[in-house]
N, C-alpha and C. Protein backbone atom coordinates (compact mmCIF):
# COMPACT_ATOMS: atom_id res chain seq x y z
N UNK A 1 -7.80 -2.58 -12.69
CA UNK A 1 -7.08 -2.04 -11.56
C UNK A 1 -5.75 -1.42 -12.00
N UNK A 2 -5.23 -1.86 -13.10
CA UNK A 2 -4.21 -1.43 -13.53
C UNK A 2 -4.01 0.04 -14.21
N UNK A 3 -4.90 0.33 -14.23
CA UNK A 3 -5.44 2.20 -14.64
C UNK A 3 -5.20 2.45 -13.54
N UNK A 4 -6.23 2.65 -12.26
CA UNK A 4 -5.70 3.32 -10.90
C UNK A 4 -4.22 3.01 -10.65
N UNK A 5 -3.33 2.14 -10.56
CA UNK A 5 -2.01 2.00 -10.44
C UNK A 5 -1.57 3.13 -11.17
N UNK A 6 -1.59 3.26 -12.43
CA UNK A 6 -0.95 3.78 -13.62
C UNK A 6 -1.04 5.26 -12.94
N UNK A 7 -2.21 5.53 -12.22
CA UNK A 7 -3.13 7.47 -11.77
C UNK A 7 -1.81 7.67 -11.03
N UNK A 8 -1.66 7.00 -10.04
CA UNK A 8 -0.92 7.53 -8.81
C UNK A 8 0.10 6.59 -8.42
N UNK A 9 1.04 6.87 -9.51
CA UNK A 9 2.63 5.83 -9.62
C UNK A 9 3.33 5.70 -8.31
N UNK A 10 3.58 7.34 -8.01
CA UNK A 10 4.44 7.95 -6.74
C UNK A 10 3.76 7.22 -5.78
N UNK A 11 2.22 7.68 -5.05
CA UNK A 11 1.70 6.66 -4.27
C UNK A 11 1.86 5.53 -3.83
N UNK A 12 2.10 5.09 -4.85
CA UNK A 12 1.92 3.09 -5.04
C UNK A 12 3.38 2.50 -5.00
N UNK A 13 4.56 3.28 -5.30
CA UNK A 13 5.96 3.11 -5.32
C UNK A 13 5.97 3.29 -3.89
N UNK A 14 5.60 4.56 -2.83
CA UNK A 14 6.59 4.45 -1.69
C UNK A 14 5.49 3.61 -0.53
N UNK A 15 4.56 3.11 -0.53
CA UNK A 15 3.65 2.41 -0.20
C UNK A 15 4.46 0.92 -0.41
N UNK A 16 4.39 0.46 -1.61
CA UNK A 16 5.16 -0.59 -1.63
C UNK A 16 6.76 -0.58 -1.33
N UNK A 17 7.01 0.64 -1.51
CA UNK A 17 8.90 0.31 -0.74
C UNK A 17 8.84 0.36 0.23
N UNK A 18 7.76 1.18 1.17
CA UNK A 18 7.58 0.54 3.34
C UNK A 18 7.82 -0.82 2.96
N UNK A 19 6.89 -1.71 2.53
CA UNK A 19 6.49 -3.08 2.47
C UNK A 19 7.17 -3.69 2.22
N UNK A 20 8.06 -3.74 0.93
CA UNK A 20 9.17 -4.53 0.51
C UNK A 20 10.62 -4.07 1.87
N UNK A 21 10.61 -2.80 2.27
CA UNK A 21 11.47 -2.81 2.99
C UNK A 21 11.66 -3.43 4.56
N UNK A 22 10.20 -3.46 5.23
CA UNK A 22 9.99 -4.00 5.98
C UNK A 22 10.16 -5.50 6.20
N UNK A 23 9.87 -6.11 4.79
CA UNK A 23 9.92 -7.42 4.88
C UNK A 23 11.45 -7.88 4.93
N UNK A 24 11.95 -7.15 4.22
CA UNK A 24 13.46 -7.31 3.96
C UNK A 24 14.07 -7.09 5.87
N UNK A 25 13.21 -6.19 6.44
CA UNK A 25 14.26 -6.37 7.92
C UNK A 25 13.18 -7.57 8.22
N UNK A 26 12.32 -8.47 8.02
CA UNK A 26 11.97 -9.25 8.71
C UNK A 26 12.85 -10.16 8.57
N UNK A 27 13.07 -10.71 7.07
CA UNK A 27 13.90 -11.82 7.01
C UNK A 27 14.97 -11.40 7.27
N UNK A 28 15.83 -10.30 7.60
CA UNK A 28 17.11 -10.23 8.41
C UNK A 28 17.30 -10.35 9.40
N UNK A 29 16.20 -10.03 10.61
CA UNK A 29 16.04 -10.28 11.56
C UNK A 29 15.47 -11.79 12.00
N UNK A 30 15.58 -11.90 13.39
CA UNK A 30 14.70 -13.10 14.19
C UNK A 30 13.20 -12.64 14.41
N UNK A 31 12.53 -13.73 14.55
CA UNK A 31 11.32 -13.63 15.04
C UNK A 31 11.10 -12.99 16.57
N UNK A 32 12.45 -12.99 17.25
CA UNK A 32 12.47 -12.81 18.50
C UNK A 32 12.78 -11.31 18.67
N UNK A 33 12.93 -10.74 17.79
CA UNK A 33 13.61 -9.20 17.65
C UNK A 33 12.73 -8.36 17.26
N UNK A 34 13.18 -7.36 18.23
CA UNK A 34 11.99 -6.28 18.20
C UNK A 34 11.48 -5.69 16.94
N UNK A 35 13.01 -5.46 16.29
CA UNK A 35 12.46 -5.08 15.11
C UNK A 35 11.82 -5.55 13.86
N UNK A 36 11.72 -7.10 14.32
CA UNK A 36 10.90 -8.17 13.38
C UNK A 36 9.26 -7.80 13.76
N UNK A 37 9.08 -7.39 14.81
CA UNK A 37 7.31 -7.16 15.11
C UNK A 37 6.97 -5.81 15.03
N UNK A 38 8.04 -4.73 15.20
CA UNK A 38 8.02 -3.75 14.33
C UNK A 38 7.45 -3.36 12.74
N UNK A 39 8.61 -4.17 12.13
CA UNK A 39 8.21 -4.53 10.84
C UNK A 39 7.07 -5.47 10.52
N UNK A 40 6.44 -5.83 11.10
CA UNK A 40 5.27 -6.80 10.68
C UNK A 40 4.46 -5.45 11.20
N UNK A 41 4.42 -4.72 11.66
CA UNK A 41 3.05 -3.51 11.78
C UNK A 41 3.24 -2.95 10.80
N UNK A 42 4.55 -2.57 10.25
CA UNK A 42 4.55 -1.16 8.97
C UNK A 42 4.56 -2.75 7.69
N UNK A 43 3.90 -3.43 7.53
CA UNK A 43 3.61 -4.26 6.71
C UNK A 43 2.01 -4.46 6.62
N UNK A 44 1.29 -4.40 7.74
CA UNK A 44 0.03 -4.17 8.02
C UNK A 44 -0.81 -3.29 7.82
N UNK A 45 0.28 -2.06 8.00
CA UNK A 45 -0.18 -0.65 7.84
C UNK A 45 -0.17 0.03 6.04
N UNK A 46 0.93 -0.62 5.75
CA UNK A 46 1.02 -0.39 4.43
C UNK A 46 0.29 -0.83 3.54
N UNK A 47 0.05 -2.29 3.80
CA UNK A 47 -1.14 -3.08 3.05
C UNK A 47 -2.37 -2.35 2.99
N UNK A 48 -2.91 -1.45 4.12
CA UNK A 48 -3.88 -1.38 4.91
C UNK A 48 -4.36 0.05 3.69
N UNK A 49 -3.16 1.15 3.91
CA UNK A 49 -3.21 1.88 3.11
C UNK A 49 -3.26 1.82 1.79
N UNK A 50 -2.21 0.62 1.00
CA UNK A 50 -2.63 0.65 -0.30
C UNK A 50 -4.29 0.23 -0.79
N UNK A 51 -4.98 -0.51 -0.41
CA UNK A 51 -6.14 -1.01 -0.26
C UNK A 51 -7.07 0.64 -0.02
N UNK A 52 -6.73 1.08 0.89
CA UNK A 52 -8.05 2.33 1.06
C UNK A 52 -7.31 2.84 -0.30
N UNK A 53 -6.25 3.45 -0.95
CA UNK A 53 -5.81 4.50 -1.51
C UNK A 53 -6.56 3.81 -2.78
N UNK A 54 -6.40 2.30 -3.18
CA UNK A 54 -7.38 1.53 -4.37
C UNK A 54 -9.32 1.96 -4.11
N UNK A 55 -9.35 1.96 -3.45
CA UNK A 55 -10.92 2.02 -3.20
C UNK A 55 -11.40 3.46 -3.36
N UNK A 56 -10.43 4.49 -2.69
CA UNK A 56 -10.68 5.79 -3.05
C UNK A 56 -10.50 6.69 -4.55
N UNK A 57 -9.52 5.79 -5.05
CA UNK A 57 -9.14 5.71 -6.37
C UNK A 57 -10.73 5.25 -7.59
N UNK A 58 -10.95 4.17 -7.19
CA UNK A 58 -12.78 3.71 -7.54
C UNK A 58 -13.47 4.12 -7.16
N UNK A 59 -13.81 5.38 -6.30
CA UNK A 59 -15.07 5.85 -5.95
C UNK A 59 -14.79 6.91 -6.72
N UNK A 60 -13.60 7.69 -7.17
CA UNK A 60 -13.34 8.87 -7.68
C UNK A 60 -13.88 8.41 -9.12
N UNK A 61 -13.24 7.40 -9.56
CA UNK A 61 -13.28 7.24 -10.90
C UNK A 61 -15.30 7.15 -11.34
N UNK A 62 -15.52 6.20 -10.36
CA UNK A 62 -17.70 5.77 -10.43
C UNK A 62 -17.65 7.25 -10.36
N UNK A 63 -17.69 7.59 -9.56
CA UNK A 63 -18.06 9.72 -9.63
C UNK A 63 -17.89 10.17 -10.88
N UNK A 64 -16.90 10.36 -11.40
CA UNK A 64 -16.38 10.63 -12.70
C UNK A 64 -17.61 10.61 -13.79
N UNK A 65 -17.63 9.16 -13.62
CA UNK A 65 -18.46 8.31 -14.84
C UNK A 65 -19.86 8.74 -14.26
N UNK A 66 -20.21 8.81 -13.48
CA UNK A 66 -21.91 9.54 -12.86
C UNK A 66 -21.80 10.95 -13.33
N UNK A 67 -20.59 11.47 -13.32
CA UNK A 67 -20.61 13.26 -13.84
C UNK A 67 -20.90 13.13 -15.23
N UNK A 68 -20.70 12.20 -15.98
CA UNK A 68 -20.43 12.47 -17.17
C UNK A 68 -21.75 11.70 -18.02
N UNK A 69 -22.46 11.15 -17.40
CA UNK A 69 -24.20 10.85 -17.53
C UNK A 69 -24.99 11.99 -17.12
């Protein structure tokens, strides 16, 4: 997995800075604050995306390796 990381650095950097940033207003915030359940969606969403962007990353690469048989 660490090859696909390596493909698409930029990707995977601002994907994970939503995430890390989001979390960072969670624990600044209350549970009771809007912008704490805010941030728990763009934590969901981000996850959500890095995961498809990994899988699309492995279907490219199996393709690859089928082109080249």
């Amino acid at each position: 997995m660490s090859v696909l990381i390596r493909q698409d650095r930029a990707d995977f950097g601002i994907l994970l800075g939503i995430v890390v940033l989001a979390v960072a207003v969670m624990a600044l915030t209350g549970w009771a604050h809007v912008a704490f359940w805010l941030a728990l969606v763009l934590v969901g969403a981000g996850a959500t995306l890095i995961v498809r962007r990994i899988m699309r990353l492995a279907r490219s690469e199996s393709q690859q390796d089928d082109d080249l048989l």
